[in-house]
Protein backbone atom coordinates (compact mmCIF):
# COMPACT_ATOMS: atom_id res chain seq x y z
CA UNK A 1 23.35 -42.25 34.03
CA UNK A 2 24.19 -39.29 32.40
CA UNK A 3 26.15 -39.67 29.00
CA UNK A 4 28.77 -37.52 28.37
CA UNK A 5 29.52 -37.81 24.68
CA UNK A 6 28.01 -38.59 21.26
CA UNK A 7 29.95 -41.89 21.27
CA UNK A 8 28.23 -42.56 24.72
CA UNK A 9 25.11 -41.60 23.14
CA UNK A 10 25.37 -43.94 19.89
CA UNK A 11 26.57 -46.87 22.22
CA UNK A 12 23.44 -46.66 24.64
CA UNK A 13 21.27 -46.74 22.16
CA UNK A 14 22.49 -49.94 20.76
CA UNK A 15 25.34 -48.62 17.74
CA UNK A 16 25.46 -46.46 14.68
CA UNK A 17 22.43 -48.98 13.16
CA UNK A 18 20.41 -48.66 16.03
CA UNK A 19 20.45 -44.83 16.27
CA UNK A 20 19.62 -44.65 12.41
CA UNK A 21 17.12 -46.76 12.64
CA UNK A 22 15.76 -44.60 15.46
CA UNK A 23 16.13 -41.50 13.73
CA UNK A 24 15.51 -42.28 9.96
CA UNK A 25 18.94 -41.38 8.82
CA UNK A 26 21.50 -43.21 7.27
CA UNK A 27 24.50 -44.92 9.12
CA UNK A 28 26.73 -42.78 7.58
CA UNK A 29 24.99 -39.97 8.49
CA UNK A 30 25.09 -40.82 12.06
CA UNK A 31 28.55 -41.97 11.53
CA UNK A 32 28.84 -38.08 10.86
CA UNK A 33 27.23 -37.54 13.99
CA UNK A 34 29.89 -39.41 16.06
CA UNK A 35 32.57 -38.02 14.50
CA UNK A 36 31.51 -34.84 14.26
CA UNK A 37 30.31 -34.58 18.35
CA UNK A 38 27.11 -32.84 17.81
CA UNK A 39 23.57 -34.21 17.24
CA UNK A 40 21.56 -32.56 14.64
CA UNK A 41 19.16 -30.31 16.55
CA UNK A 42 16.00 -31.91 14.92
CA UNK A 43 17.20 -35.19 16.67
CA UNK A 44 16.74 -33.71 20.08
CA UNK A 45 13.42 -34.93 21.07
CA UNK A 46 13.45 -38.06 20.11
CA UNK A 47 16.91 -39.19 21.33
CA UNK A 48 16.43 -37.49 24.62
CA UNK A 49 12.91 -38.98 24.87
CA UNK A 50 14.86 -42.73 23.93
CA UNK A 51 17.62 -41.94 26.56
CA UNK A 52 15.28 -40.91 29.03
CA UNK A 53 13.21 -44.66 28.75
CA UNK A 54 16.49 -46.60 29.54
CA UNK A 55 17.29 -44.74 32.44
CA UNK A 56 20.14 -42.03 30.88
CA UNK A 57 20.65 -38.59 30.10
CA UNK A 58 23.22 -36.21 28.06
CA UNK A 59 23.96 -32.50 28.51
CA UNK A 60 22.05 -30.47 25.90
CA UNK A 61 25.53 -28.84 24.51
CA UNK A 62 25.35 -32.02 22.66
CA UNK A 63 23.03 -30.74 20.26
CA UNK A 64 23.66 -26.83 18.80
CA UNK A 65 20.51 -25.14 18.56
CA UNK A 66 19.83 -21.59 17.79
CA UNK A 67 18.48 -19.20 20.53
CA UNK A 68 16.47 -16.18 19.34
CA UNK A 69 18.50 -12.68 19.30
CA UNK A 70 17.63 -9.92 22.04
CA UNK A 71 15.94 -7.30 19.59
CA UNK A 72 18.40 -4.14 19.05
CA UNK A 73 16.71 -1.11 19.70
């Protein structure tokens, strides 16, 4: 199932104390998260790897992460 939204996110994984748990960060920091509707980009691997065992996905937009630049000449 793909998951649409942080809040779809949080919930899958079992709740704000579940993902915080998971990721080593406070529940008000994933609180943040939720409200916010971004993922921290360090988060990326592990909660896609976690999604991925119970049978889900999300779209990466879902986390901002920084591409490199084309070079100016």
């Amino acid at each position: 199932m793909i998951l649409r939204t942080t809040d779809d996110v949080i919930n899958a994984l079992g709740g704000i104390a579940a993902l915080a748990r998971l990721t080593g960060v406070s529940n008000p920091g994933v609180y943040n998260w939720r409200a916010g509707r971004q993922f921290p980009a360090d988060t990326y691997l592990l909660i896609k790897a976690e999604l991925k065992a119970l049978g889900h996905d999300a779209p990466d937009h879902l986390w901002p992460m920084r591409t490199k630049k084309a070079a100016r000449r």
